[in-house]
C-alpha atoms as a PDB file:
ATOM      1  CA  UNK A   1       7.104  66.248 -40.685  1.00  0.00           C
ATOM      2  CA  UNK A   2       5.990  62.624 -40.322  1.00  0.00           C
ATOM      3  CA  UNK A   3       3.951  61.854 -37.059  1.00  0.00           C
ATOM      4  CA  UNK A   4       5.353  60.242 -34.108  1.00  0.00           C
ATOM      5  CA  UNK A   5       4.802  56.591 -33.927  1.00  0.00           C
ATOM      6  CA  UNK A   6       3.048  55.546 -30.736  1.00  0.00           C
ATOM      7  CA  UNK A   7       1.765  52.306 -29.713  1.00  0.00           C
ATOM      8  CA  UNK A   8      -1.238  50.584 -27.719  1.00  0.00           C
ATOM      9  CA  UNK A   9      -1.902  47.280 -26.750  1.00  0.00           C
ATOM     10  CA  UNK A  10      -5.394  45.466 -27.519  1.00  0.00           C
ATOM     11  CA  UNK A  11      -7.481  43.847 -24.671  1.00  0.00           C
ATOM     12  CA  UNK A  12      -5.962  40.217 -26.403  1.00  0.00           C
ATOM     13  CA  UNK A  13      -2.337  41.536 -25.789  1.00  0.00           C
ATOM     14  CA  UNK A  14      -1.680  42.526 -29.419  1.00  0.00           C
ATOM     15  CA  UNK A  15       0.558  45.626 -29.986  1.00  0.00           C
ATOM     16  CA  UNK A  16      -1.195  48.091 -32.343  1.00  0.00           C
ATOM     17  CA  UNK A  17       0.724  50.814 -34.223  1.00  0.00           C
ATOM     18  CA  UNK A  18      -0.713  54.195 -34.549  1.00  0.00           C
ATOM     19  CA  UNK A  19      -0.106  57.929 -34.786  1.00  0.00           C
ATOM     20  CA  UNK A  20      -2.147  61.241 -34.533  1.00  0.00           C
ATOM     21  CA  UNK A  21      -1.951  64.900 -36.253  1.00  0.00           C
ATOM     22  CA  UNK A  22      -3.466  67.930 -35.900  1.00  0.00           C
ATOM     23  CA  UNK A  23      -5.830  69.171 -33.112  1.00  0.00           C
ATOM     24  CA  UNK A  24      -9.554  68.977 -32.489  1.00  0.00           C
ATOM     25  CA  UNK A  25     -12.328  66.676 -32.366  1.00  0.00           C
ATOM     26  CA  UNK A  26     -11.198  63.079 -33.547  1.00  0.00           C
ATOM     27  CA  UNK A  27     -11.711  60.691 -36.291  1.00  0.00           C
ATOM     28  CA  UNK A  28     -10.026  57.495 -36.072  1.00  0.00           C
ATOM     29  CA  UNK A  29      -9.763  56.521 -39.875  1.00  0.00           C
ATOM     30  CA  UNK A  30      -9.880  52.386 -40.616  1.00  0.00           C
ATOM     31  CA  UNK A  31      -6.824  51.289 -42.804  1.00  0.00           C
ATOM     32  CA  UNK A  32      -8.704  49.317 -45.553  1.00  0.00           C
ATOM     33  CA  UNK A  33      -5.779  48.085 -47.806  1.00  0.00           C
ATOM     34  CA  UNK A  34      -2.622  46.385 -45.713  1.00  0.00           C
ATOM     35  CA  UNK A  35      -0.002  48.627 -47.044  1.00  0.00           C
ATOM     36  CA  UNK A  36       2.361  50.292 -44.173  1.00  0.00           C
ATOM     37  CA  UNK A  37       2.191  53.513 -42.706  1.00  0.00           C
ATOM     38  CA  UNK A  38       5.348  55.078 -44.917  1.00  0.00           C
ATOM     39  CA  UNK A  39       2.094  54.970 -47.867  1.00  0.00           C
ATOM     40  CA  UNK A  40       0.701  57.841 -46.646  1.00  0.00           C
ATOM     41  CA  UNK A  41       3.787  60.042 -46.872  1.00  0.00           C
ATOM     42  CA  UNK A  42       5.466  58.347 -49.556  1.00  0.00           C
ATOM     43  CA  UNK A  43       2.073  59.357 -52.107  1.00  0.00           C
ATOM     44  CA  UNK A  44       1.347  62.929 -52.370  1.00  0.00           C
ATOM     45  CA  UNK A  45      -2.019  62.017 -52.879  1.00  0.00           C
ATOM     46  CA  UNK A  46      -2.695  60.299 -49.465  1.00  0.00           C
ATOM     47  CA  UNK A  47      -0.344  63.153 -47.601  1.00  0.00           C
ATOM     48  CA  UNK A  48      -2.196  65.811 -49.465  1.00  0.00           C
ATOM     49  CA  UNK A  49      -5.572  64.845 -48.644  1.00  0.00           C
ATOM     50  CA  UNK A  50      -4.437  63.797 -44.608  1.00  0.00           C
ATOM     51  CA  UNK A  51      -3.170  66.890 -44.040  1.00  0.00           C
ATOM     52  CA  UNK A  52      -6.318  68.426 -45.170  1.00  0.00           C
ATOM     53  CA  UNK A  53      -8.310  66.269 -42.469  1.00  0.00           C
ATOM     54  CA  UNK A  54      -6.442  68.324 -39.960  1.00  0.00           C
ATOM     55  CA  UNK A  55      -7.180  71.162 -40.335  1.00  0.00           C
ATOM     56  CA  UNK A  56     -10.268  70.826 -38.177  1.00  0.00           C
ATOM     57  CA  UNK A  57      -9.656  68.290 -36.670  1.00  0.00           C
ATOM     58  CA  UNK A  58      -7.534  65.424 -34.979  1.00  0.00           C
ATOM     59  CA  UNK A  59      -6.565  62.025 -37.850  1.00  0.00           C
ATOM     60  CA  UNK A  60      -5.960  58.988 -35.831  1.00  0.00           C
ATOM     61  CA  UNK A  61      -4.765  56.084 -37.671  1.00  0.00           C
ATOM     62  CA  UNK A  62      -3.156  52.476 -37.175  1.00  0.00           C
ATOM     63  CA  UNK A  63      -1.678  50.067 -38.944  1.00  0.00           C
ATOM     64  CA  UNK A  64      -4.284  46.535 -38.213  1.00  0.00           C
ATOM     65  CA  UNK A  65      -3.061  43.581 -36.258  1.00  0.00           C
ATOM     66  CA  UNK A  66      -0.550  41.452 -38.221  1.00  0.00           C
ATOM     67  CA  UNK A  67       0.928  44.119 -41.081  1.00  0.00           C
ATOM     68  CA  UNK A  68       2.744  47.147 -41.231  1.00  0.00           C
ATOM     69  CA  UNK A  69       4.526  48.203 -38.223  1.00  0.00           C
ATOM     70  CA  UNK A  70       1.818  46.706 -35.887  1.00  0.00           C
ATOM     71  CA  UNK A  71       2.642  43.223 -33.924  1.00  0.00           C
ATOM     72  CA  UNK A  72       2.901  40.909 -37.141  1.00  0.00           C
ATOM     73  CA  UNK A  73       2.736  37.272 -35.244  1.00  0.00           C
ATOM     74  CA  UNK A  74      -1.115  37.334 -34.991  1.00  0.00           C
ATOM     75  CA  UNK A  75      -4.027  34.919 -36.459  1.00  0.00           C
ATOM     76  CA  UNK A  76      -7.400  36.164 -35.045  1.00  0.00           C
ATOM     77  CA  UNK A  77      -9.095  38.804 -37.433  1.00  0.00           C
ATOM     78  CA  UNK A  78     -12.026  38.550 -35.762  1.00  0.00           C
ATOM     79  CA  UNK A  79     -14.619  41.268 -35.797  1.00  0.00           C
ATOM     80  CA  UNK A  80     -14.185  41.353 -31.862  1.00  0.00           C
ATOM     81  CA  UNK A  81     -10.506  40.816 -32.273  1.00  0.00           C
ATOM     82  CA  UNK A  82     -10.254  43.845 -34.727  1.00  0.00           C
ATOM     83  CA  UNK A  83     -12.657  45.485 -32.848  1.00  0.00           C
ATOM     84  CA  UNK A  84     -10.270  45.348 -30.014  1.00  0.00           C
ATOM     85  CA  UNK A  85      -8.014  47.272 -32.056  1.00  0.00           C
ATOM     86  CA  UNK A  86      -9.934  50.652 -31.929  1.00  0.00           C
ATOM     87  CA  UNK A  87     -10.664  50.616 -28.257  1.00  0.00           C
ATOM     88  CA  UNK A  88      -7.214  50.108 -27.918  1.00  0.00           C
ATOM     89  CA  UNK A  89      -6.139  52.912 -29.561  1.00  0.00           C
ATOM     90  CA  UNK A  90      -8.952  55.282 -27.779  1.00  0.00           C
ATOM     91  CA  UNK A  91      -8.118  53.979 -24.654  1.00  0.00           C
ATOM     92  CA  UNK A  92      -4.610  55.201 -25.353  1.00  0.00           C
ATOM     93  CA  UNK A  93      -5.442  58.515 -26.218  1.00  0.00           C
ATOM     94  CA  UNK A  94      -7.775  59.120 -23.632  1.00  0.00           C
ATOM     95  CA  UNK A  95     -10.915  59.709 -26.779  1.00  0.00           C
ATOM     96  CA  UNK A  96     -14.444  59.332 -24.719  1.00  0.00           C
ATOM     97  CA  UNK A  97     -16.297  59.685 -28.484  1.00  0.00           C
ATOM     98  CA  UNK A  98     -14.537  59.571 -31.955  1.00  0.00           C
ATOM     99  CA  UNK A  99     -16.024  59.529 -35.565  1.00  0.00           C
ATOM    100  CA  UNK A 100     -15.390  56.171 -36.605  1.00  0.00           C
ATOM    101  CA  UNK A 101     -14.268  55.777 -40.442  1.00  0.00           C
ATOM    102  CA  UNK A 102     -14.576  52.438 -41.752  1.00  0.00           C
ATOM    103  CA  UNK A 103     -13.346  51.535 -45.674  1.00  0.00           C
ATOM    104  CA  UNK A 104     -14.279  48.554 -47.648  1.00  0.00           C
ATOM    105  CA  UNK A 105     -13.489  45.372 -46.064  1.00  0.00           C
ATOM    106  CA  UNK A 106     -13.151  47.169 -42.053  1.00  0.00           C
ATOM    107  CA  UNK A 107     -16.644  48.605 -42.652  1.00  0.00           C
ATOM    108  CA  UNK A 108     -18.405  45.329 -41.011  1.00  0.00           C
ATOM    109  CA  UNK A 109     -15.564  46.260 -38.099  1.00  0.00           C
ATOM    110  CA  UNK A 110     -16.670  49.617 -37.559  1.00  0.00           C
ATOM    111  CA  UNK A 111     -20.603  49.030 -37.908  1.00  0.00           C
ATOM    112  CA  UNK A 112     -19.939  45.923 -35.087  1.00  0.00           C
ATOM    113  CA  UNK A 113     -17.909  48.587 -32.905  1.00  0.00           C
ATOM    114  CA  UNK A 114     -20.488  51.230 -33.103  1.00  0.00           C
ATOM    115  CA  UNK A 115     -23.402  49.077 -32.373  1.00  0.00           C
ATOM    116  CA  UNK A 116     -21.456  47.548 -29.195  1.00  0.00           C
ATOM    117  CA  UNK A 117     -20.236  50.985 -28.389  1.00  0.00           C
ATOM    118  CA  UNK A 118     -22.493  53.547 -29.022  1.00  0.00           C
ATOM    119  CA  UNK A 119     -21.802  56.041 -26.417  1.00  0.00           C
ATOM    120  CA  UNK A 120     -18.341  56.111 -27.876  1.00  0.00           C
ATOM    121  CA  UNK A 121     -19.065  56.691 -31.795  1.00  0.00           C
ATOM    122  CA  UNK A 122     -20.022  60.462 -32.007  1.00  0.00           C
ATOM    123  CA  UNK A 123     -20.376  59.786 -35.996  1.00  0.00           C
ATOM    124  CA  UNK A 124     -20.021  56.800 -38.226  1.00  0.00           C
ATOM    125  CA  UNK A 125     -18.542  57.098 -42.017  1.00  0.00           C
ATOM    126  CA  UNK A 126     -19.041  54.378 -44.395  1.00  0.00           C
ATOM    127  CA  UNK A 127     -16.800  54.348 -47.388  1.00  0.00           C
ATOM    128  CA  UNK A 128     -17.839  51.986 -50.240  1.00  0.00           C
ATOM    129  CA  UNK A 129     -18.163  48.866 -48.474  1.00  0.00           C
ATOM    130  CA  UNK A 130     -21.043  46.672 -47.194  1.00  0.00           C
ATOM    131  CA  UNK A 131     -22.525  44.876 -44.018  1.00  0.00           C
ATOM    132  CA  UNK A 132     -22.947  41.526 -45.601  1.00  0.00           C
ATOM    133  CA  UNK A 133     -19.438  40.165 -47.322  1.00  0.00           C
ATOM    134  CA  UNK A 134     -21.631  38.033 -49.163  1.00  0.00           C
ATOM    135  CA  UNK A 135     -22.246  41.028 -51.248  1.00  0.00           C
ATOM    136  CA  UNK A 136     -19.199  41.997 -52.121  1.00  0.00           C
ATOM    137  CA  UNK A 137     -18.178  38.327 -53.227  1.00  0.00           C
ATOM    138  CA  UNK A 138     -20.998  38.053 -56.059  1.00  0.00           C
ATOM    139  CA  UNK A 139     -19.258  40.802 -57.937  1.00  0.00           C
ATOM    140  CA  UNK A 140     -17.328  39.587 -61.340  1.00  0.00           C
ATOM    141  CA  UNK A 141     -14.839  41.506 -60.137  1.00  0.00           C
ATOM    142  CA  UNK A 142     -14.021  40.111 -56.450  1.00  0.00           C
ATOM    143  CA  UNK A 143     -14.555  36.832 -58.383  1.00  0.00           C
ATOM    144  CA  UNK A 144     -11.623  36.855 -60.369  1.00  0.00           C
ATOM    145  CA  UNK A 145      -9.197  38.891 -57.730  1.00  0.00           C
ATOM    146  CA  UNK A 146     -10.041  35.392 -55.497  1.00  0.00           C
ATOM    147  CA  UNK A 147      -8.826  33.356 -58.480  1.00  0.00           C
ATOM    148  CA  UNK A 148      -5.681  35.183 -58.039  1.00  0.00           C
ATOM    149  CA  UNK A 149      -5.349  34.959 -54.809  1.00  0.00           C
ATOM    150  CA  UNK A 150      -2.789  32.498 -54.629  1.00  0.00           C
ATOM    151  CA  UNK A 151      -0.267  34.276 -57.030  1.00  0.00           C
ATOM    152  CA  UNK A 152       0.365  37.008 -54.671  1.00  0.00           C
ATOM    153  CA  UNK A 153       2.347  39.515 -56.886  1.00  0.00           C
ATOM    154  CA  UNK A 154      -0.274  39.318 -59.466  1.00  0.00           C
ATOM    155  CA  UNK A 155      -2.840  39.846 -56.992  1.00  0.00           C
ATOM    156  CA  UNK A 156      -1.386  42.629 -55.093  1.00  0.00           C
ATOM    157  CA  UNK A 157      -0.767  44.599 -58.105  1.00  0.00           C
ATOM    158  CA  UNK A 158      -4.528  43.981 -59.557  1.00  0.00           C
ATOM    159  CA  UNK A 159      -6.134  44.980 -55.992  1.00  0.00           C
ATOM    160  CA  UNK A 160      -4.148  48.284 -56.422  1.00  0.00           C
ATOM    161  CA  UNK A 161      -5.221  49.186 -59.922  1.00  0.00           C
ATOM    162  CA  UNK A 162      -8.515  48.043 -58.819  1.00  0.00           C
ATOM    163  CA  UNK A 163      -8.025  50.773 -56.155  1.00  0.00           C
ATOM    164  CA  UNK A 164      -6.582  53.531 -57.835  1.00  0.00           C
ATOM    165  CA  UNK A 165      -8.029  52.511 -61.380  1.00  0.00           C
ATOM    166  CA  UNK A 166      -6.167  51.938 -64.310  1.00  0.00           C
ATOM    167  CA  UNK A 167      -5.042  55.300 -64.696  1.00  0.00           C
ATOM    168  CA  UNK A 168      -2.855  54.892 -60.672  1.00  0.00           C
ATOM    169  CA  UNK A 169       0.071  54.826 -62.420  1.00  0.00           C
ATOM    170  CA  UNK A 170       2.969  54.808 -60.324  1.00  0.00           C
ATOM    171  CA  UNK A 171       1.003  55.350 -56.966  1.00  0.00           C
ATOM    172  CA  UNK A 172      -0.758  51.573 -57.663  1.00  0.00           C
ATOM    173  CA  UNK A 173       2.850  50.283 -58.518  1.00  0.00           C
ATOM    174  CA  UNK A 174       3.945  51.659 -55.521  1.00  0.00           C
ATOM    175  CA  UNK A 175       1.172  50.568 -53.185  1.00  0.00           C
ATOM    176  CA  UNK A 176       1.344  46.891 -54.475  1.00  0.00           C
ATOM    177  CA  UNK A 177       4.996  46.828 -53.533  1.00  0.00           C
ATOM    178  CA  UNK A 178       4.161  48.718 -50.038  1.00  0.00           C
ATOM    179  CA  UNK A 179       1.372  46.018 -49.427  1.00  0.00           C
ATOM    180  CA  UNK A 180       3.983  43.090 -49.516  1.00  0.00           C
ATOM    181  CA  UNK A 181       6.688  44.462 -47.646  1.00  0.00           C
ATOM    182  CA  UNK A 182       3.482  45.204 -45.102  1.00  0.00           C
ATOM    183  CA  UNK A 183       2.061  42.109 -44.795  1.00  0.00           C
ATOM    184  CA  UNK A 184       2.973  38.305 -45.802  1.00  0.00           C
ATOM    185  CA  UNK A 185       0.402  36.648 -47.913  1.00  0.00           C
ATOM    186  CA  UNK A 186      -0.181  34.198 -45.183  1.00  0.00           C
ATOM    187  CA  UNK A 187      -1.325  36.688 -43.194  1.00  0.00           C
ATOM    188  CA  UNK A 188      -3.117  38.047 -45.612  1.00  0.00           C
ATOM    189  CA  UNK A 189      -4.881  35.144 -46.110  1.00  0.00           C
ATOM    190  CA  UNK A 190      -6.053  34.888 -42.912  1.00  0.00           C
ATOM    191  CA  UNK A 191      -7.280  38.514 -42.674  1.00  0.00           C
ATOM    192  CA  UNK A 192      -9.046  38.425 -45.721  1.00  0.00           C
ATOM    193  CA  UNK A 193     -10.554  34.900 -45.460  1.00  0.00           C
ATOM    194  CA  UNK A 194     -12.017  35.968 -41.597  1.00  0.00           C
ATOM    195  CA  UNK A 195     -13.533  39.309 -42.718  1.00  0.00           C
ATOM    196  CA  UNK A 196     -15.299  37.707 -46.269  1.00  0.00           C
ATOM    197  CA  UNK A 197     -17.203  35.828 -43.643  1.00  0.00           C
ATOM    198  CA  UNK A 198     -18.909  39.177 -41.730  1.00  0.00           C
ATOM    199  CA  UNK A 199     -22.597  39.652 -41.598  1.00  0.00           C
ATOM    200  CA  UNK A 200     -23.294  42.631 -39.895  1.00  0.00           C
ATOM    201  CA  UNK A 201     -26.788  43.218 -41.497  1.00  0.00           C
ATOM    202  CA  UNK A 202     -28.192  42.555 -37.882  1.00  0.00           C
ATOM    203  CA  UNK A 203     -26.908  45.121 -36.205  1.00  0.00           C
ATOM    204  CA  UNK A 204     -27.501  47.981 -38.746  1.00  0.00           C
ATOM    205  CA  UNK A 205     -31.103  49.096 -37.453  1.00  0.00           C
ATOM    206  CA  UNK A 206     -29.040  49.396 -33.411  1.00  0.00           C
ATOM    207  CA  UNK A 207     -26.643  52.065 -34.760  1.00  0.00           C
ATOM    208  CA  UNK A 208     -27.616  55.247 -33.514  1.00  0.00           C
ATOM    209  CA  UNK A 209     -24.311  57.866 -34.620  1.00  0.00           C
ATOM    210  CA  UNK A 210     -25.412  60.062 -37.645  1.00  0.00           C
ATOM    211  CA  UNK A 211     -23.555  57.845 -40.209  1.00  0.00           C
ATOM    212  CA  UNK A 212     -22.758  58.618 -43.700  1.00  0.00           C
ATOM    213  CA  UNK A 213     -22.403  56.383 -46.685  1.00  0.00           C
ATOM    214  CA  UNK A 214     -20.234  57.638 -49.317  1.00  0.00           C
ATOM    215  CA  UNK A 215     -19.712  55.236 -52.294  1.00  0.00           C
ATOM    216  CA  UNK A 216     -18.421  55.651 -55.953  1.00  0.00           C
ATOM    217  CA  UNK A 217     -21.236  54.911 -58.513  1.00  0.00           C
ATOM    218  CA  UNK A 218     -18.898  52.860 -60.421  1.00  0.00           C
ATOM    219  CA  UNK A 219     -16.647  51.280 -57.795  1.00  0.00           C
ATOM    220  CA  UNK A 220     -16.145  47.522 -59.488  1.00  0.00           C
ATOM    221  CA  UNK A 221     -16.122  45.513 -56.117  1.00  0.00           C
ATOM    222  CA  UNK A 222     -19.482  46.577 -54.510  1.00  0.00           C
ATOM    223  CA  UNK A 223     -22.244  47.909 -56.046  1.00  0.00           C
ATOM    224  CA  UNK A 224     -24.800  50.843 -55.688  1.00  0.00           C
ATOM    225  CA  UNK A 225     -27.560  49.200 -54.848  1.00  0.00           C
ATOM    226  CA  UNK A 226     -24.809  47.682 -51.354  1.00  0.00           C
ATOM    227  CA  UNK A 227     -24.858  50.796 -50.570  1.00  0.00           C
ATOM    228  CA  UNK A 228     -28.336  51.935 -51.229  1.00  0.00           C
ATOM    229  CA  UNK A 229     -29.415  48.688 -48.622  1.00  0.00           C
ATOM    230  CA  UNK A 230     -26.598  50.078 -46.657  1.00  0.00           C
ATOM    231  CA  UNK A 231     -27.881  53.140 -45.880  1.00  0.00           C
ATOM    232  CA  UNK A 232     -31.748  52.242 -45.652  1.00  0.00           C
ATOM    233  CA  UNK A 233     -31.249  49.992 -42.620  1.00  0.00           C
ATOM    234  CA  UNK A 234     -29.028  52.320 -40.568  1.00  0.00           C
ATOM    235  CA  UNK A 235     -31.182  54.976 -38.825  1.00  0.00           C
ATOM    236  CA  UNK A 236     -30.348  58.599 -39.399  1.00  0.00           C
ATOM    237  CA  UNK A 237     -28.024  57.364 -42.407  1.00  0.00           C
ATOM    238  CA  UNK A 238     -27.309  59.682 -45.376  1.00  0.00           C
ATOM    239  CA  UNK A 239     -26.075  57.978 -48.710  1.00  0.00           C
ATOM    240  CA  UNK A 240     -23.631  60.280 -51.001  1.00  0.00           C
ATOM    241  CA  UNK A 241     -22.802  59.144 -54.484  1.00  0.00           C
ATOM    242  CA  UNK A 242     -19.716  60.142 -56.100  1.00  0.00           C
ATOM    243  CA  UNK A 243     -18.770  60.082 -59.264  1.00  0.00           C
ATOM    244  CA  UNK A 244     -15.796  58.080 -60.615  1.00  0.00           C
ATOM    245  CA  UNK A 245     -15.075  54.169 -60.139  1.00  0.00           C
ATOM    246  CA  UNK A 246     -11.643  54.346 -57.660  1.00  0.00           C
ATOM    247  CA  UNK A 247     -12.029  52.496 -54.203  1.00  0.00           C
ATOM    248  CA  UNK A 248      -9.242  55.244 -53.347  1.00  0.00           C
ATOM    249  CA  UNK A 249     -11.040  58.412 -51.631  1.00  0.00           C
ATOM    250  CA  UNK A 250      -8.271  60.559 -52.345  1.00  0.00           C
ATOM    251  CA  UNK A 251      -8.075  60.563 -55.923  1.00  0.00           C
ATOM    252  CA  UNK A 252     -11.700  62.673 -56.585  1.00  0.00           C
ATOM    253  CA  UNK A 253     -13.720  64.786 -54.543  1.00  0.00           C
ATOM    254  CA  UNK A 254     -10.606  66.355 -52.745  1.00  0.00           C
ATOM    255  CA  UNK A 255     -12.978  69.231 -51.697  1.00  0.00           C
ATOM    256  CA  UNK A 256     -15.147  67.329 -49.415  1.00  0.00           C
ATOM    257  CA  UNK A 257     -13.460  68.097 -45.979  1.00  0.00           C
END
C-alpha cells in the first residue's frame, strides 16, 4: 500500500511533501532527480529496493521545494533554503538524529546540513556526488547534458538514460516523462543553475557523523578520483566502490541493506 502523504512547512513558509514507512531508526533519503513521488511505486525497481530499507528501519522521503507534489511556486534553491527542507521535515516528525542520505546534486545540501547540524545527523551517506559542483561540470558528459539544456524533452530523456544507463529501458522512458509532469523546466532551471554553484569543500573536515561514500567506478558525471577527495577530507569517512556505471542505486548491489 502506498504511504500516506503528509506535509511540513519550511522555516521560509514553503510547503514540503513527504511520507514515511516502516519502523525504526530513521534515514531521511535526498530525492536527487525531480521526478514525483508516484516514481517510486510506479518502478518495481525503486519499490523493491524501498521496501527493503524498511525492514530495519524507518524511509523518510520528500519531494524538494518547487516539483512533485511539494509547493511548486518557489525560486530560492539555496543550500540554506533546501536545507530548510530537511529540518522541516524532522521537525515534523519529531526525529532528534536521522541518517542523512544525500544523492548527486543534494549531496552539497546534506554535507552543509550536517556540518550546521551535527547533533542531529547520527550518520551521513554520500551517493556519487561531490562537494565542489565545479567538479562535476568538467566532465564530457555534464558538458554536453548543459548543451541540451534548453531542449527540455531531449534533455530529460538523456539525464534518465544517463541514470539508469542505456540498458533503463522502459524505467528511463518512464522517469523522463515523470520528471516533466514533476517539475517545469523553468523551475528546473533555477534548481539546477543554484546548486552547480555549491562549494562545500570547506566544511568537509567539520563533519563529524560516520559518513559513507558510495560511488560507481564508472558513473559518467563524476568521477572516482570526486569521490576519492570526497572521502579523504571528511573525518571518519569510508569510500565504497561499486561496480557498474548507473547513477541509479537500485539497479546493482540490491544486497547492500
Amino acid at each position: 500500500m502506498e504511504p500516506r502523504i503528509q506535509y511540513a512547512q519550511s522555516a521560509d513558509g514553503v510547503n514540503i511533501a513527504f511520507w514515511t514507512m516502516g519502523k525504526g531508526p530513521a534515514l531521511v533519503q535526498m530525492r536527487s532527480g525531480l521526478s514525483p513521488f508516484r516514481m517510486e511505486w510506479e518502478v518495481p525497481e525503486f519499490r523493491t529496493y524501498n521496501e527493503s530499507l524498511t525492514q530495519k528501519r524507518m524511509l523518510v522521503q520528500y519531494d524538494n521545494r518547487g516539483t512533485g507534489l511539494s509547493q511548486r511556486d518557489v525560486t530560492d534553491f539555496s543550500l540554506e533554503a533546501l536545507g530548510c527542507d530537511i529540518e522541516a521535515v524532522a521537525d515534523r516528525l519529531g526525529l532528534e538524529r536521522f541518517a542523512l542520505w544525500g544523492t548527486q546534486p543534494m549531496g552539497p545540501v546534506a554535507i552543509a546540513y550536517a556540518a550546521r547540524y551535527p547533533e542531529r545527523v547520527s550518520h551521513l551517506i554520500l551517493w556519487c556526488s561531490y562537494a565542489r559542483a565545479s567538479d562535476v561540470l568538467k566532465s564530457p558528459q555534464s558538458q554536453a547534458l548543459a548543451r541540451l539544456r534548453d531542449n527540455w524533452e531531449l534533455f530529460t530523456d538523456t539525464a534518465a538514460h544517463y541514470n539508469w544507463g542505456w540498458s533503463g529501458g522502459e524505467a528511463a522512458r518512464l522517469m523522463a516523462v515523470r520528471t516533466r509532469e514533476g517539475v517545469t523546466h523553468e523551475t528546473y532551471r533555477a534548481f539546477l543553475g543554484q546548486l552547480l554553484t555549491a562549494d562545500v569543500a570547506d566544511l568537509l573536515p567539520t563533519i563529524t557523523a560516520p559518513t559513507l561514500v558510495l560511488h560507481r567506478r564508472r558513473f559518467p558525471q563524476v568521477s572516482v578520483d570526486v569521490a576519492t577527495d570526497l572521502a579523504s577530507r571528511i573525518p571518519n569517512a569510508q569510500l565504497v566502490l561499486l561496480e557498474g556505471e548507473s547513477g541509479n542505486f537500485t539497479l546493482e548491489n540490491e544486497d547492500r541493506k
